[in-house]
C-alpha atoms as a PDB file:
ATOM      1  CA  UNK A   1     -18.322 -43.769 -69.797  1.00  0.00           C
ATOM      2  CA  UNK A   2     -21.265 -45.962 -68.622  1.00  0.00           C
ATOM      3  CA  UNK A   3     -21.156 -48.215 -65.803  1.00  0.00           C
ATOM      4  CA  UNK A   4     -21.471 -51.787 -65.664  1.00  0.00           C
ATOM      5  CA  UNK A   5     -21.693 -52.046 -62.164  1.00  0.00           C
ATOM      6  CA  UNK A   6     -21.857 -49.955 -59.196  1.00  0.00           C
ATOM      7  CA  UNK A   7     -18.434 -50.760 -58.128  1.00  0.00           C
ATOM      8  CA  UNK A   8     -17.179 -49.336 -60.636  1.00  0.00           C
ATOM      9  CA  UNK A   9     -19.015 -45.793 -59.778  1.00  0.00           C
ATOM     10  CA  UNK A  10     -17.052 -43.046 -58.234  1.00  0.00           C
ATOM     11  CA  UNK A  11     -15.847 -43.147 -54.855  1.00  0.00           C
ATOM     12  CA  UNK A  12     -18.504 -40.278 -53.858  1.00  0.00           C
ATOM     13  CA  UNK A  13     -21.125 -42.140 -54.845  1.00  0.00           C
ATOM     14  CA  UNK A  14     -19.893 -45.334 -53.860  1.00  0.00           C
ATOM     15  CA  UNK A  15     -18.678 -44.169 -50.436  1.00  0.00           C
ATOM     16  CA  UNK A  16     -21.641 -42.140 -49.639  1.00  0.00           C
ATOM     17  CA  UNK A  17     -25.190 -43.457 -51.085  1.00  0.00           C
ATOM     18  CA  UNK A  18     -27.289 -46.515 -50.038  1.00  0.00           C
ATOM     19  CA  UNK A  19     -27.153 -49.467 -52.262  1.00  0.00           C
ATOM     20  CA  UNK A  20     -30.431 -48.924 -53.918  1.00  0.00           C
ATOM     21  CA  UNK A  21     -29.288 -45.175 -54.451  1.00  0.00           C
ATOM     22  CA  UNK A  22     -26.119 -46.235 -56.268  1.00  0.00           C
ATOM     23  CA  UNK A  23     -28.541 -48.300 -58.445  1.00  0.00           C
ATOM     24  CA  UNK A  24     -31.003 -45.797 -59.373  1.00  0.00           C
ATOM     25  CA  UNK A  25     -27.403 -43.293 -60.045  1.00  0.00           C
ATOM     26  CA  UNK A  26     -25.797 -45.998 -62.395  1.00  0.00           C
ATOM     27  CA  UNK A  27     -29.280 -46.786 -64.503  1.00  0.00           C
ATOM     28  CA  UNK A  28     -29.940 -43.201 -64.775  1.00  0.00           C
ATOM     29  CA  UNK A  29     -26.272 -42.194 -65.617  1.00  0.00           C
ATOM     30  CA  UNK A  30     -26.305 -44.929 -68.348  1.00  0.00           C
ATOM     31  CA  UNK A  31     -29.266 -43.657 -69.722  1.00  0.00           C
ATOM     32  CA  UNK A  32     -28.756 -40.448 -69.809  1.00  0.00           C
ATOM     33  CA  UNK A  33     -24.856 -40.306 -71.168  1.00  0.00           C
ATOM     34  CA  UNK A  34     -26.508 -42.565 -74.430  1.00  0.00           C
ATOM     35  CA  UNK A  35     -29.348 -39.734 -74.738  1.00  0.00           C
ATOM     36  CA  UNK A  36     -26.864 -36.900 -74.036  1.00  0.00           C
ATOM     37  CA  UNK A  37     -24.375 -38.006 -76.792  1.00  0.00           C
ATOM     38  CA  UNK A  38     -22.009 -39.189 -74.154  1.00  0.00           C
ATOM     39  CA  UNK A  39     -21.897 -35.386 -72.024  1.00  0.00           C
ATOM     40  CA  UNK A  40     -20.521 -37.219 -68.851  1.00  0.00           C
ATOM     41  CA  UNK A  41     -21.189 -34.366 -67.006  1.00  0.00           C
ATOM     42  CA  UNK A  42     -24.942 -33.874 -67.932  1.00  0.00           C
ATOM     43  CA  UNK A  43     -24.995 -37.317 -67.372  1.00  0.00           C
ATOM     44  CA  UNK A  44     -23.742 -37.189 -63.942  1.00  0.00           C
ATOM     45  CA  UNK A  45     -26.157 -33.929 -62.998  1.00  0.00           C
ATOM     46  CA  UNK A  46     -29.162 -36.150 -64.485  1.00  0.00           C
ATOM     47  CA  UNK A  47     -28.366 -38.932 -62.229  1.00  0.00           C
ATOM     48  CA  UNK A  48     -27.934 -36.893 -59.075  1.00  0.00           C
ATOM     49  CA  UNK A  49     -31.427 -35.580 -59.714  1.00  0.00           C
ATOM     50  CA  UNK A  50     -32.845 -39.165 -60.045  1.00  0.00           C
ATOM     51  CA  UNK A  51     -31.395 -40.095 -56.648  1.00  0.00           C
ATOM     52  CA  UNK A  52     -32.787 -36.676 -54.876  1.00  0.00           C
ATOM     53  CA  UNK A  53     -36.213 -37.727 -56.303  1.00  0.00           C
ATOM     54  CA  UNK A  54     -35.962 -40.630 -53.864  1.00  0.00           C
ATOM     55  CA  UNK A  55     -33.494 -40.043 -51.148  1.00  0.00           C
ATOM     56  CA  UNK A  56     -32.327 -36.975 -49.197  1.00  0.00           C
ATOM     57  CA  UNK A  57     -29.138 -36.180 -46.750  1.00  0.00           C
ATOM     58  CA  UNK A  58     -30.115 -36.346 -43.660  1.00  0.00           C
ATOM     59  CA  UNK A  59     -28.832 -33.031 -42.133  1.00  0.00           C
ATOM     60  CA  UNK A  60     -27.740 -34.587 -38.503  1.00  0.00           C
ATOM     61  CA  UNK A  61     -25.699 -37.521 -39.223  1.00  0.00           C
ATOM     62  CA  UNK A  62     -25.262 -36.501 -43.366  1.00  0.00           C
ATOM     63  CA  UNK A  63     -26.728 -39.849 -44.359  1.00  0.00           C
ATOM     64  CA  UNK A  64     -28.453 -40.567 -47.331  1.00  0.00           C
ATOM     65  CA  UNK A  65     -31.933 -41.892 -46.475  1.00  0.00           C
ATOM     66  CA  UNK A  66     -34.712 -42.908 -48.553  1.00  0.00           C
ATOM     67  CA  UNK A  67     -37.695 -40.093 -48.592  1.00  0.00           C
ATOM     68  CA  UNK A  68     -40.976 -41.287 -46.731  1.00  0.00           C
END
């Protein structure tokens, strides 16, 4: 099911990424579950990867932080 906003996103996401992260999850999600025929969970790999791309957990204080 796509999003229409990030509060709608799962609490994991929700509770855990940056704003701009939960953006970039939702768009990608979106995207992907129309080009996947709907495969929520391909979908929800896809999106993780777009968010990795530009953030990583930082290791410390398990925060995700945007990549320099």
């Amino acid at each position: 099911m796509p999003y229409d906003t990030v509060t709608e996103l799962p609490k994991g996401v929700k509770n855990n990424l940056p704003k701009h992260a939960q953006e970039i999850y939702m768009e990608t999600y979106n995207h992907a579950w129309e080009e996947y025929n709907h495969e929520e969970e391909r979908a929800r790999r896809v999106a993780w990867g777009a968010v990795k791309k530009k953030y990583q957990k930082d290791e410390v204080s398990g925060e995700w932080k945007k990549k320099e």
